[in-house]
N, C-alpha and C. Protein backbone atom coordinates (compact mmCIF):
# COMPACT_ATOMS: atom_id res chain seq x y z
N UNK A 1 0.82 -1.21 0.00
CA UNK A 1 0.00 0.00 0.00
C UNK A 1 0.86 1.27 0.00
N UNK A 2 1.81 1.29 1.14
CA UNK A 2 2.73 2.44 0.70
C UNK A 2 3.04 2.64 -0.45
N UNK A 3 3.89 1.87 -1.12
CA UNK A 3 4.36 1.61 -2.47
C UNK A 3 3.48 2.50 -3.25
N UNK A 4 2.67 1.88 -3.51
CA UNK A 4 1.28 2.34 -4.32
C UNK A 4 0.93 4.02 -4.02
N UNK A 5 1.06 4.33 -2.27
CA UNK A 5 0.61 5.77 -2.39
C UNK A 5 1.78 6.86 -2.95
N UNK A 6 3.16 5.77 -3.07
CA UNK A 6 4.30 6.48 -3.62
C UNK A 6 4.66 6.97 -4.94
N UNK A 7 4.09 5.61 -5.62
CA UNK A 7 3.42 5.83 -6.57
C UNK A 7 2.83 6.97 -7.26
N UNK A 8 1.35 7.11 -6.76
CA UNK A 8 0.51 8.03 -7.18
C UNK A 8 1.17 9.40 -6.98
N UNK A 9 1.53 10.03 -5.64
CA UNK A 9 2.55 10.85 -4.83
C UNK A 9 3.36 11.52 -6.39
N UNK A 10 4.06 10.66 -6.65
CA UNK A 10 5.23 11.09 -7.79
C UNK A 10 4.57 11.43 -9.16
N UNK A 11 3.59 10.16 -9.41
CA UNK A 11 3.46 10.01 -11.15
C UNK A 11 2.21 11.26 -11.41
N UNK A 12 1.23 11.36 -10.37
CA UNK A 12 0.31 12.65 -10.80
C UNK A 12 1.17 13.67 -10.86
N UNK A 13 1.33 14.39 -10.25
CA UNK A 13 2.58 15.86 -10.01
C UNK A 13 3.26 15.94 -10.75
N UNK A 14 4.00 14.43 -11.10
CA UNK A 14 4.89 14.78 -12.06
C UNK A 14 4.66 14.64 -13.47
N UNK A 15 3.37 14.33 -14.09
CA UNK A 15 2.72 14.28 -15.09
C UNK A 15 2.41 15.92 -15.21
N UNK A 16 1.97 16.07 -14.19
CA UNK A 16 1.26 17.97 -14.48
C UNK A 16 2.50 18.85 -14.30
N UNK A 17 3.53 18.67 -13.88
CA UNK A 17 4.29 19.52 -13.99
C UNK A 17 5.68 19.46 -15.23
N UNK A 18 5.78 18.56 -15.68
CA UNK A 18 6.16 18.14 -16.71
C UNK A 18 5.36 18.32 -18.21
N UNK A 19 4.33 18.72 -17.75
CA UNK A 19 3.87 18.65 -19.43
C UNK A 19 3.59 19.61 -20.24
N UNK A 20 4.63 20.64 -19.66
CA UNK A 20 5.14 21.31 -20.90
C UNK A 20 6.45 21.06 -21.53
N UNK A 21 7.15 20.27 -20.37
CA UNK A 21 8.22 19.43 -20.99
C UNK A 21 7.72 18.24 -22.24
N UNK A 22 6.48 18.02 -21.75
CA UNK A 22 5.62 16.51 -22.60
C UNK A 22 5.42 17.39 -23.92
N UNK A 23 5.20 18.18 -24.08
CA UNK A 23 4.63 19.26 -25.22
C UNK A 23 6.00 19.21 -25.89
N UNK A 24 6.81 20.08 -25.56
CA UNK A 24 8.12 20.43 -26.14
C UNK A 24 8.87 19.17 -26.76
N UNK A 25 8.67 18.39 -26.15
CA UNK A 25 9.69 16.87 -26.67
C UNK A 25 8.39 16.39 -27.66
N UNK A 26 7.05 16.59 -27.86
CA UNK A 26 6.03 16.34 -28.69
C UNK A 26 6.64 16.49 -29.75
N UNK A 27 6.65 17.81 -29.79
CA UNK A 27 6.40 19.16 -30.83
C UNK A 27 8.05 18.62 -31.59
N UNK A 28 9.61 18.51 -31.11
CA UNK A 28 10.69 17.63 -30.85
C UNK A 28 10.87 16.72 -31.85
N UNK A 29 9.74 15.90 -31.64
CA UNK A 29 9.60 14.50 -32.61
C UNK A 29 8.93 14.38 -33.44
N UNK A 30 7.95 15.13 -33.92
CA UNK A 30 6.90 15.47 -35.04
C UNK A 30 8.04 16.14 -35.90
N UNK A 31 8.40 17.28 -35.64
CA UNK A 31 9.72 18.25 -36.51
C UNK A 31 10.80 17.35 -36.93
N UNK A 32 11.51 16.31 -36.30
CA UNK A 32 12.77 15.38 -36.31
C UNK A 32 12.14 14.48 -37.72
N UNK A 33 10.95 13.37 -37.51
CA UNK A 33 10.81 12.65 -38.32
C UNK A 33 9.61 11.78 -38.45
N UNK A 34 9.20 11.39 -39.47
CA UNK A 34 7.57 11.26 -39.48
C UNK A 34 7.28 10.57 -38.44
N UNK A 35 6.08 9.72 -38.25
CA UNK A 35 5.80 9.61 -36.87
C UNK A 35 4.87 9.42 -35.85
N UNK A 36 4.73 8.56 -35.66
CA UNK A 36 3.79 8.67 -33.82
C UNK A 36 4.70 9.32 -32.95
N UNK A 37 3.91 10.45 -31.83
CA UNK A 37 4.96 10.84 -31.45
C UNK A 37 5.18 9.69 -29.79
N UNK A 38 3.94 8.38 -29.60
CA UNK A 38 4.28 7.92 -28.21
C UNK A 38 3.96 6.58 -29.71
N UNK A 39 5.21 5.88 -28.90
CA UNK A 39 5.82 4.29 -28.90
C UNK A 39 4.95 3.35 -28.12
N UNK A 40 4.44 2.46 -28.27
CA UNK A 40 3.69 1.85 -27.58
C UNK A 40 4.07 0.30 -27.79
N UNK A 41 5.03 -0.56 -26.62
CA UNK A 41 5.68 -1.90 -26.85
C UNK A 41 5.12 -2.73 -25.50
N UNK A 42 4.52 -3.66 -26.36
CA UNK A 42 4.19 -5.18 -25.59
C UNK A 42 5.10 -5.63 -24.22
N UNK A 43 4.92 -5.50 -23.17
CA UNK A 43 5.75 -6.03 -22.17
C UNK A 43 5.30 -6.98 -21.32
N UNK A 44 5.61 -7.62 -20.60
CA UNK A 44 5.60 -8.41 -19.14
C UNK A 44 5.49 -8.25 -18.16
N UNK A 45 4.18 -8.00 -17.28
CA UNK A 45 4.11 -7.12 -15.88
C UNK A 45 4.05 -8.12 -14.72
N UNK A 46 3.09 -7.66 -13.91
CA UNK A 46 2.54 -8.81 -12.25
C UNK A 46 2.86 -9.47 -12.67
N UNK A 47 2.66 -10.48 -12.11
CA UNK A 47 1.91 -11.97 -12.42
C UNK A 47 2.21 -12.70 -13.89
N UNK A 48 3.13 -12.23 -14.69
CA UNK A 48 3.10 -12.40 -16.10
C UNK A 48 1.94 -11.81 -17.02
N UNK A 49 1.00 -11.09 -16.03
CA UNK A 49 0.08 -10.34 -17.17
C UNK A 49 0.46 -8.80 -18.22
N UNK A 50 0.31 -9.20 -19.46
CA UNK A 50 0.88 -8.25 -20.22
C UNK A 50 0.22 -7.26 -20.32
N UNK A 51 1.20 -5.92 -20.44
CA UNK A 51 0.57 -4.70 -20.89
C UNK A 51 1.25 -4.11 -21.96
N UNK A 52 0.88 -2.67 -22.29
CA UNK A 52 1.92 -1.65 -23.26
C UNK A 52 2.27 -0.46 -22.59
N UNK A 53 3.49 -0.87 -22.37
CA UNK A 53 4.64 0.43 -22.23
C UNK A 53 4.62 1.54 -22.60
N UNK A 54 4.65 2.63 -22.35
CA UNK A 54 4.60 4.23 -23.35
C UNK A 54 5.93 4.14 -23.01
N UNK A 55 6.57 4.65 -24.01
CA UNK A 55 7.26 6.14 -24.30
C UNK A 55 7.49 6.76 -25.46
N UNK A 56 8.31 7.49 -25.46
CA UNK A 56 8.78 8.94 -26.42
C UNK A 56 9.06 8.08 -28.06
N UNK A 57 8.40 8.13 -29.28
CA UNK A 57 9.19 7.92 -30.19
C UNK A 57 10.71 8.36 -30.06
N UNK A 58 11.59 7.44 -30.61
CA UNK A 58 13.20 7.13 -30.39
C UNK A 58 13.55 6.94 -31.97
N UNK A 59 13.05 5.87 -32.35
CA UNK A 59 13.34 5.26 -33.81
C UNK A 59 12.29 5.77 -34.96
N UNK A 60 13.26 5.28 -36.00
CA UNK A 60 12.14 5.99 -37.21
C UNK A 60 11.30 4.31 -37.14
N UNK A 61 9.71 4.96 -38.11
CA UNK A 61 8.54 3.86 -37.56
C UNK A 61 8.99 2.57 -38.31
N UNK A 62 8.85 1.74 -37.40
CA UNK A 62 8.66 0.51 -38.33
C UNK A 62 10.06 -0.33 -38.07
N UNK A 63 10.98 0.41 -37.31
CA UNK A 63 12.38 -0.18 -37.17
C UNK A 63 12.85 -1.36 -35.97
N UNK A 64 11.71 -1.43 -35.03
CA UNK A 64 11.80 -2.10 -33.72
C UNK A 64 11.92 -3.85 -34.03
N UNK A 65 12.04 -4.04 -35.03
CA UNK A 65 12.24 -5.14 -35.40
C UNK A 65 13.00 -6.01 -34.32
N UNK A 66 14.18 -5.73 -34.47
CA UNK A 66 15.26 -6.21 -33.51
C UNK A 66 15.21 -5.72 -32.21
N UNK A 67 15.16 -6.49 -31.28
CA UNK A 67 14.57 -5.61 -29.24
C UNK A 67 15.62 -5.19 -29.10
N UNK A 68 16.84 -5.49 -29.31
CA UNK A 68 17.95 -4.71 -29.39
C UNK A 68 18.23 -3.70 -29.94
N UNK A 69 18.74 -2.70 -28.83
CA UNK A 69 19.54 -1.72 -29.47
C UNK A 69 20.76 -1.53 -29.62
N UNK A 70 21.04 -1.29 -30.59
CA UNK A 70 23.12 -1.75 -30.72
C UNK A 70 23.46 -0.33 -30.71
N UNK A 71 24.37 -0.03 -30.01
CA UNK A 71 25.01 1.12 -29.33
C UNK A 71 23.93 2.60 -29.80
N UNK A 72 24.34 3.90 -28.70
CA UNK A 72 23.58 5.40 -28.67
C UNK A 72 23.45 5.40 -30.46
N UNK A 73 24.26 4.95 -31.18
CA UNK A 73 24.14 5.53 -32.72
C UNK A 73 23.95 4.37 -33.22
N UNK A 74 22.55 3.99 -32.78
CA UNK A 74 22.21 2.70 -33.91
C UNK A 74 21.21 3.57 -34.59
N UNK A 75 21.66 3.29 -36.39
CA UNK A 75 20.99 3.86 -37.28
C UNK A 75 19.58 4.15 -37.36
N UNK A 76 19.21 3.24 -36.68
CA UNK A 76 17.55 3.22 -36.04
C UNK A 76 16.81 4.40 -35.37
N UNK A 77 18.15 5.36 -34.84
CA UNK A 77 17.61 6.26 -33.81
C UNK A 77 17.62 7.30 -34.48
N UNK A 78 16.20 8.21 -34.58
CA UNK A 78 16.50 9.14 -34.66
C UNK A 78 17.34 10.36 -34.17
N UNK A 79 17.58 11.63 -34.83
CA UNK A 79 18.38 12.72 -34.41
C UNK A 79 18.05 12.93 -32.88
N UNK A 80 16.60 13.40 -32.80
CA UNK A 80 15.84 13.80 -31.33
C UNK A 80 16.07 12.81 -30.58
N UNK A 81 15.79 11.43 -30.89
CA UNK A 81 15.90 10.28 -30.42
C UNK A 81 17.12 10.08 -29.55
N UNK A 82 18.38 10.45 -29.98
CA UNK A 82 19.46 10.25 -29.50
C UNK A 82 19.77 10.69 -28.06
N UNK A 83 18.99 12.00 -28.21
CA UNK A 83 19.21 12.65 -27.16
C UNK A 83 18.18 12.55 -25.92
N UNK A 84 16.89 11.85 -26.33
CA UNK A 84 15.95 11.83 -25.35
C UNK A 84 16.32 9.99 -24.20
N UNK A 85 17.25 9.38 -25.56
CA UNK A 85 17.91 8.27 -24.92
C UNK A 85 18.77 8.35 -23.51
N UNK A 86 19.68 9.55 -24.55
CA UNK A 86 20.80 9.69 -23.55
C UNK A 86 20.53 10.15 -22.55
N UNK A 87 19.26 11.02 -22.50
CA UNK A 87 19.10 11.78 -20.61
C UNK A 87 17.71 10.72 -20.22
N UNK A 88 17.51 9.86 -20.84
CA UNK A 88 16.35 9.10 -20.11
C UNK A 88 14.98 9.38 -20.10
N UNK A 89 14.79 10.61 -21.28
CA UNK A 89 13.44 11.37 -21.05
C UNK A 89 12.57 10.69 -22.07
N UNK A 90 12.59 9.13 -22.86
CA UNK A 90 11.56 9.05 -23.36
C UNK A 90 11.08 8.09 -22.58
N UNK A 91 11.79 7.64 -21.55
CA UNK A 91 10.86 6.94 -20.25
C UNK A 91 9.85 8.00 -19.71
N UNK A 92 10.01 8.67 -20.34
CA UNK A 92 8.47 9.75 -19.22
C UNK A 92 7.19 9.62 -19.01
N UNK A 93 6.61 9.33 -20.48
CA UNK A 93 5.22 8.69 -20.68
C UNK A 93 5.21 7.40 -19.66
N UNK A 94 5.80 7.44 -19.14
CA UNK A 94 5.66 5.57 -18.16
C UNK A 94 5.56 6.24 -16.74
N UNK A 95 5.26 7.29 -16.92
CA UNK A 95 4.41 7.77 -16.28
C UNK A 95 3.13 7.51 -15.78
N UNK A 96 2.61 7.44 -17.31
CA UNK A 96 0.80 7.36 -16.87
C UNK A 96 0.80 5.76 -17.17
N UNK A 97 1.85 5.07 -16.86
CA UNK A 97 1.75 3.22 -16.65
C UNK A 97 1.43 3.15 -15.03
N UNK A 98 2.80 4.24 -14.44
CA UNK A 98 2.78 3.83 -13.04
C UNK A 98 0.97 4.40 -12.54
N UNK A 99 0.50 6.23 -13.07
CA UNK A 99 -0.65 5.87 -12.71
C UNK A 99 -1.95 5.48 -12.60
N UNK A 100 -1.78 4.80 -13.65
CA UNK A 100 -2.80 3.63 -14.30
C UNK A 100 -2.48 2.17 -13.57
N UNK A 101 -1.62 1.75 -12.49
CA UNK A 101 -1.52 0.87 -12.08
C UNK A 101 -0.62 -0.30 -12.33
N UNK A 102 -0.08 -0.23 -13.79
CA UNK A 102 0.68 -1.54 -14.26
C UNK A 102 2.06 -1.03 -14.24
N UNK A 103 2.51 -0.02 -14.03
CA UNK A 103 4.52 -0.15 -13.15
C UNK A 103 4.06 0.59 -12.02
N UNK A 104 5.13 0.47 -11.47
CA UNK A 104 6.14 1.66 -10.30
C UNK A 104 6.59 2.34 -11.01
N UNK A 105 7.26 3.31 -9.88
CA UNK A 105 8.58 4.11 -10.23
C UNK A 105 9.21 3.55 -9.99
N UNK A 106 9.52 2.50 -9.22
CA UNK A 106 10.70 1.75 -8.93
C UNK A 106 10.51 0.14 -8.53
N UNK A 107 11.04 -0.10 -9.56
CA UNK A 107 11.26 -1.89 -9.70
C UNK A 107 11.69 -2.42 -11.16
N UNK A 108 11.75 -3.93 -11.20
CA UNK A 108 12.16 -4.38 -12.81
C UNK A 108 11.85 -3.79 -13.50
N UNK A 109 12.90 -3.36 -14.45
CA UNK A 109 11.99 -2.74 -15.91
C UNK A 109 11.72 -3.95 -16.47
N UNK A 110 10.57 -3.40 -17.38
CA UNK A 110 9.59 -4.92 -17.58
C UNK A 110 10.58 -4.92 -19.28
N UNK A 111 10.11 -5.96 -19.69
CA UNK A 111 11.29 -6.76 -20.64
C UNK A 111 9.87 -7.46 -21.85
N UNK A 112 10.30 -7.62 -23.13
CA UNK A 112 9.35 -8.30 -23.86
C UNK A 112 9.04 -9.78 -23.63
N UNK A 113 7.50 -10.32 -24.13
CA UNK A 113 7.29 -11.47 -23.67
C UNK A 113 8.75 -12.94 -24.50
N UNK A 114 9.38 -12.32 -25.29
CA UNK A 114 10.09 -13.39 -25.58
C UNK A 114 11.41 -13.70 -24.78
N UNK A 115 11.31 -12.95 -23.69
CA UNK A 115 12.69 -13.33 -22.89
C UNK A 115 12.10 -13.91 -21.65
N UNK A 116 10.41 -13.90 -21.20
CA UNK A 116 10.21 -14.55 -20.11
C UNK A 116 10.63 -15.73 -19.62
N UNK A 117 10.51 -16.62 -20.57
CA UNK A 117 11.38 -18.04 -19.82
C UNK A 117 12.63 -18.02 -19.16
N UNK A 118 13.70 -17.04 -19.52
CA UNK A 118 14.55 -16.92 -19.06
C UNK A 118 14.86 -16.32 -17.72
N UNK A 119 13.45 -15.29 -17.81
CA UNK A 119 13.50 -14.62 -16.43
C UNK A 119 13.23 -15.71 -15.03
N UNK A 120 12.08 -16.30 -15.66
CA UNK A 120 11.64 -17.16 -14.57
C UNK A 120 12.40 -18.82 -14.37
N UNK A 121 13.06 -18.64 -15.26
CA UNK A 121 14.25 -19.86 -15.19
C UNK A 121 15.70 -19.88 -14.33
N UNK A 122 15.79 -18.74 -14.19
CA UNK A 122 16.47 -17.94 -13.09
C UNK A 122 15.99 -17.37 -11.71
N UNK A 123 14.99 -17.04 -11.82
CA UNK A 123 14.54 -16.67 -10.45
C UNK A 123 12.53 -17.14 -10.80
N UNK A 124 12.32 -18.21 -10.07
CA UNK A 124 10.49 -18.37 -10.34
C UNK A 124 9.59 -17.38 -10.09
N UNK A 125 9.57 -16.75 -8.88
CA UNK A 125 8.90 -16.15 -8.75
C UNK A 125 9.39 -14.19 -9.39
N UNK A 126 9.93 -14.40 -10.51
CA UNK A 126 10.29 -12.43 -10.80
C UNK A 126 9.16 -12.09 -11.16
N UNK A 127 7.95 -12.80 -11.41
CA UNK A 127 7.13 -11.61 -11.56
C UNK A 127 6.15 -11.47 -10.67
N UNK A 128 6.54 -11.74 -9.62
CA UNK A 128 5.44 -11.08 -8.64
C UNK A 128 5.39 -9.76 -8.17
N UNK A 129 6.01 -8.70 -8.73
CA UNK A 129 5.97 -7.40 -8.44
C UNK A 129 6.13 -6.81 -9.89
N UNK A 130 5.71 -5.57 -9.77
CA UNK A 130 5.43 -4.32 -10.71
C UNK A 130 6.45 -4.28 -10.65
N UNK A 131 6.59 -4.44 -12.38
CA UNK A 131 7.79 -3.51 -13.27
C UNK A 131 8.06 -2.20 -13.05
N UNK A 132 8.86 -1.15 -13.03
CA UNK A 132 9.09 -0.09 -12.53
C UNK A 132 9.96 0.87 -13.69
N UNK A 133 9.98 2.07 -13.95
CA UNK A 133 11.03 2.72 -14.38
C UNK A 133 12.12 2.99 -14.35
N UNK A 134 12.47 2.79 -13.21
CA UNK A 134 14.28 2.54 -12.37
C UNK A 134 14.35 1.58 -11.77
N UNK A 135 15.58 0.92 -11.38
CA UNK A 135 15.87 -0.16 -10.77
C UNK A 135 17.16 -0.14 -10.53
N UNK A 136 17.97 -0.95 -9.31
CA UNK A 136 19.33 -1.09 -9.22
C UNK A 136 19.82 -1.60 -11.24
N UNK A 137 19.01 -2.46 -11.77
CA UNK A 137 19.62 -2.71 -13.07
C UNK A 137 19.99 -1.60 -13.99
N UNK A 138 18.71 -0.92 -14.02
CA UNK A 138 18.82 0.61 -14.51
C UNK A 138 19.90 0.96 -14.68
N UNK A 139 20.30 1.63 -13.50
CA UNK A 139 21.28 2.50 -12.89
C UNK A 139 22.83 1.43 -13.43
N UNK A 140 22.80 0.23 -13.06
CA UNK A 140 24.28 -0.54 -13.59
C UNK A 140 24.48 -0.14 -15.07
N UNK A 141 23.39 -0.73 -15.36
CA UNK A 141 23.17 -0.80 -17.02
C UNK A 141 22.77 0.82 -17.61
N UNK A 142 23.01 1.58 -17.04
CA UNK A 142 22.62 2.93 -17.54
C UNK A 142 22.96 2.96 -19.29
N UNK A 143 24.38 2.51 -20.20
CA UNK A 143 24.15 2.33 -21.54
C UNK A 143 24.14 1.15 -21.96
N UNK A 144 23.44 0.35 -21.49
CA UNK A 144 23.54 -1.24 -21.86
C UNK A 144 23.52 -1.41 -23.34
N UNK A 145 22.81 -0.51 -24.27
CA UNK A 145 23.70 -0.33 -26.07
C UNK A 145 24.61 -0.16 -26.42
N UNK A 146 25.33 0.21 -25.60
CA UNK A 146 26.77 0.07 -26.26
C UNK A 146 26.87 -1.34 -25.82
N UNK A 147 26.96 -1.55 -25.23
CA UNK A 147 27.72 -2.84 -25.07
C UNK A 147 27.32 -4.19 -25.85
N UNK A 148 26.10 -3.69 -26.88
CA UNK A 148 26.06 -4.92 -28.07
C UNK A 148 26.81 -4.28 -29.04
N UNK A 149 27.02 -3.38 -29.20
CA UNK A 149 28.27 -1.87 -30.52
C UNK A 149 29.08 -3.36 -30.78
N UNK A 150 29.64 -4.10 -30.40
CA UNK A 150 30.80 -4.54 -30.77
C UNK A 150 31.04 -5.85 -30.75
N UNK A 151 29.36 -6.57 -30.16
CA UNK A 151 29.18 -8.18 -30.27
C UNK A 151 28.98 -8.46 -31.46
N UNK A 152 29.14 -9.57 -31.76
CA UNK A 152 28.49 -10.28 -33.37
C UNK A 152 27.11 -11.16 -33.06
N UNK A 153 27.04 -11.03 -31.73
CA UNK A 153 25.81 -11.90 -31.20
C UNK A 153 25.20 -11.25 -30.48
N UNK A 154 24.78 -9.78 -30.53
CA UNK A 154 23.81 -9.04 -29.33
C UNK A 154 23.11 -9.72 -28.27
N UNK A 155 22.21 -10.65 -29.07
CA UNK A 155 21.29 -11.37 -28.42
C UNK A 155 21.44 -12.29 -27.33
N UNK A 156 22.20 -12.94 -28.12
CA UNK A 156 23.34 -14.43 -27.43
C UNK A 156 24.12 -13.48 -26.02
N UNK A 157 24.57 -12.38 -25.83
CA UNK A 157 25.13 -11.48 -25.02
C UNK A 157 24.13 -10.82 -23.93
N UNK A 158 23.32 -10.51 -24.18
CA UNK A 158 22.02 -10.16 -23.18
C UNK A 158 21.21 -11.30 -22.56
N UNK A 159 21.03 -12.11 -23.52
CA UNK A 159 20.50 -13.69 -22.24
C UNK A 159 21.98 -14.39 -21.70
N UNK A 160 22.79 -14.58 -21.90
CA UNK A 160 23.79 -15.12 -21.62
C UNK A 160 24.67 -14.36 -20.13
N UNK A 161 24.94 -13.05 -20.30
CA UNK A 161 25.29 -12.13 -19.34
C UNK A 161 24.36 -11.15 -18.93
N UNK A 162 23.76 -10.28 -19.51
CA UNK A 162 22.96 -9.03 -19.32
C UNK A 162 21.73 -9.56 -18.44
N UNK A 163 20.97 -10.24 -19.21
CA UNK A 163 20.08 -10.46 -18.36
C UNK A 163 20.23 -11.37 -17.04
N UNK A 164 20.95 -12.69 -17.10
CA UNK A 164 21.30 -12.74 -15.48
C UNK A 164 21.83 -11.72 -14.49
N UNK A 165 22.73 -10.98 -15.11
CA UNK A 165 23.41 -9.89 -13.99
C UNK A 165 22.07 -8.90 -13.58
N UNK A 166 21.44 -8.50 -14.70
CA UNK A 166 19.62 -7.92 -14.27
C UNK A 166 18.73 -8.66 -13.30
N UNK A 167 18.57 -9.99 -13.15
CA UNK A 167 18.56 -10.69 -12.21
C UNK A 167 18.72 -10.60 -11.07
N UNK A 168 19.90 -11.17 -10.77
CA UNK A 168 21.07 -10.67 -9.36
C UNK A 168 20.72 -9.43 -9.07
N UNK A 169 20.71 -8.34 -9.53
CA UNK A 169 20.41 -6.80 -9.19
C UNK A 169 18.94 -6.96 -8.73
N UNK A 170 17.88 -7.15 -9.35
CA UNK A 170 16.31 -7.03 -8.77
C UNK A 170 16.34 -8.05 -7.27
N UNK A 171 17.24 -9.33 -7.60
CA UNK A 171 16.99 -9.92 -6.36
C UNK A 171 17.36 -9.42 -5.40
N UNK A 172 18.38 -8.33 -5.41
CA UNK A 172 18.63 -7.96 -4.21
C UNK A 172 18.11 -6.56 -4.45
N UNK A 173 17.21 -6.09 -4.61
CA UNK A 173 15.80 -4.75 -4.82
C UNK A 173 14.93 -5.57 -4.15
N UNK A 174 14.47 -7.16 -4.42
CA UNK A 174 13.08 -7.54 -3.78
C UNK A 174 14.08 -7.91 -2.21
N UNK A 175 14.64 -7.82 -1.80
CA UNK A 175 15.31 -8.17 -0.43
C UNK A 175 15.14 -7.06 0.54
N UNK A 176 15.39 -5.90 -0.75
CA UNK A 176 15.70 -4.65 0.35
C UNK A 176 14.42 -3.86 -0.34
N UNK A 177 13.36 -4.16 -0.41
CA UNK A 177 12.49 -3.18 -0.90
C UNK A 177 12.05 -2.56 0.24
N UNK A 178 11.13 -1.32 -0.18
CA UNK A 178 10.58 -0.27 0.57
C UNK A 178 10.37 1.31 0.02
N UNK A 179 9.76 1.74 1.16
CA UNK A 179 9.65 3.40 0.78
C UNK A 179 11.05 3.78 0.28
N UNK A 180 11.92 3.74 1.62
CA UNK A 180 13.09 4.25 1.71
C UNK A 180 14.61 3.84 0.64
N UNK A 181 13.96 2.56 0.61
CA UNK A 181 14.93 1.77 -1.09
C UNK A 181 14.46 2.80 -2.23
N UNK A 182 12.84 2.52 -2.15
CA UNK A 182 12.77 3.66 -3.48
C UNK A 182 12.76 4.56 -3.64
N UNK A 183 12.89 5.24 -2.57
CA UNK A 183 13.82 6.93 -2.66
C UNK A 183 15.06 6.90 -3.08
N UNK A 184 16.00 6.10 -2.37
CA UNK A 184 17.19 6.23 -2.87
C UNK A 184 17.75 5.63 -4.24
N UNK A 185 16.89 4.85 -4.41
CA UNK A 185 16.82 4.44 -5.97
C UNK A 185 17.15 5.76 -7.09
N UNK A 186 16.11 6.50 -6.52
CA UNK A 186 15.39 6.99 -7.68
C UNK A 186 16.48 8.91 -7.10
N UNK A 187 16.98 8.70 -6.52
CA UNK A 187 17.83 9.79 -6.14
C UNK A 187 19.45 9.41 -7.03
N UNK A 188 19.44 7.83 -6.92
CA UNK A 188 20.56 7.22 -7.41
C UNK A 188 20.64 7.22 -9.23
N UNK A 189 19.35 7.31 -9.37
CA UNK A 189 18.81 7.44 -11.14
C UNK A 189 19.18 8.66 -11.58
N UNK A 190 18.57 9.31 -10.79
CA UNK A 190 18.66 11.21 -10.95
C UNK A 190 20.64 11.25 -11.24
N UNK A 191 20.84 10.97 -10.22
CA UNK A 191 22.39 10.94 -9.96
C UNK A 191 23.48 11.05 -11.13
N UNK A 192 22.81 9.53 -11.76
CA UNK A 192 23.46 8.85 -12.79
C UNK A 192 23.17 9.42 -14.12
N UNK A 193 22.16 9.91 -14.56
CA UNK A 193 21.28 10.80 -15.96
C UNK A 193 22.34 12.02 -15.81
N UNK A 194 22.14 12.91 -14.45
CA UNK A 194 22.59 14.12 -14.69
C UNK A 194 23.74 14.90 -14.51
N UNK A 195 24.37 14.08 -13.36
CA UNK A 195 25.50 14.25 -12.59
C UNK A 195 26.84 13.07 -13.16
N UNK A 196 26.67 12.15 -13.15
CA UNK A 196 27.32 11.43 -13.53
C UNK A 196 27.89 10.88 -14.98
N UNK A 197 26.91 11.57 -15.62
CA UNK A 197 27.20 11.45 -17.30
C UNK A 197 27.35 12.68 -17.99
């Protein structure tokens, strides 16, 4: 229940006070390249029940083919795109996920349904909590695209390493969860976007 009023707490306020930032990054991606300007991708929530993700068009339409993204300058990304990557702002629309009920602000980022076996083959119970916008993985993995830049096997590289080490990180988020975890989470996110890069 806390969780939840922490939730609401953050994602209303910060929906209304942000959305002239929501406007400006609109207006952003319409000008950059043709377009929807909100992305809307199939994910993995509770319980394994699926929803759709918002955020910010990134790629030109039609390119999401591959769930991978191979490094900040994969040809895929648009100009605007690049930059709403690099500071984290087309996670924003996941916003009105957390207050519509299907994420947090803080927990697993939820992942497409074709990597579930793997999740739960590693740990059974990962989906018993809301996917979230930040997470200790987050924050490790802050450019986890680069680091396919230079595999010949992206894929083979993210189930093999990426996603277990994502793993290990949430398991020890569901150990230490709370109010006070997800403050500092999400102080630790801030940290890493603005200060640290």
């Amino acid at each position: 229940m806390a969780k939840r009023i922490l939730d609401i707490i953050l994602s209303f306020p910060g929906i209304l006070l942000l959305s002239p930032l929501f406007l400006f990054i609109s207006l952003l991606i319409i000008l950059d390249s043709r377009g929807g300007v909100i992305y809307r991708s199939r994910r993995v929530g509770r319980y394994q029940k699926p929803f759709e993700v918002f955020k910010f068009r990134t790629m030109y339409p039609n390119k999401d083919n591959l769930k991978l993204t191979i490094g900040e300058r994969d040809p895929r990304i648009t100009r605007a795109g690049y930059y709403l990557r690099k500071y984290k702002l087309d996670e924003l629309p996941q916003l009105f996920n957390v207050l519509r009920g299907e994420m947090s602000i803080v927990g697993p980022r939820p992942d497409v349904p074709e990597y579930c076996d793997y999740y739960l083959g590693l740990m059974p119970g990962y989906y018993y909590m809301k996917p979230g916008i930040t997470c200790y993985s987050s924050i490790y993995f802050s450019n986890e695209s680069e680091l396919y830049r230079e595999s010949e096997d992206p894929e083979r590289l993210y189930i093999n390493h990426v996603l277990p080490k994502k793993v290990e990180l949430d398991r020890k988020y569901f150990a230490r969860q709370g109010v006070f975890t997800d403050i500092s989470v999400i102080f630790k996110t801030l940290e890493k976007i603005f200060i640290k890069r």
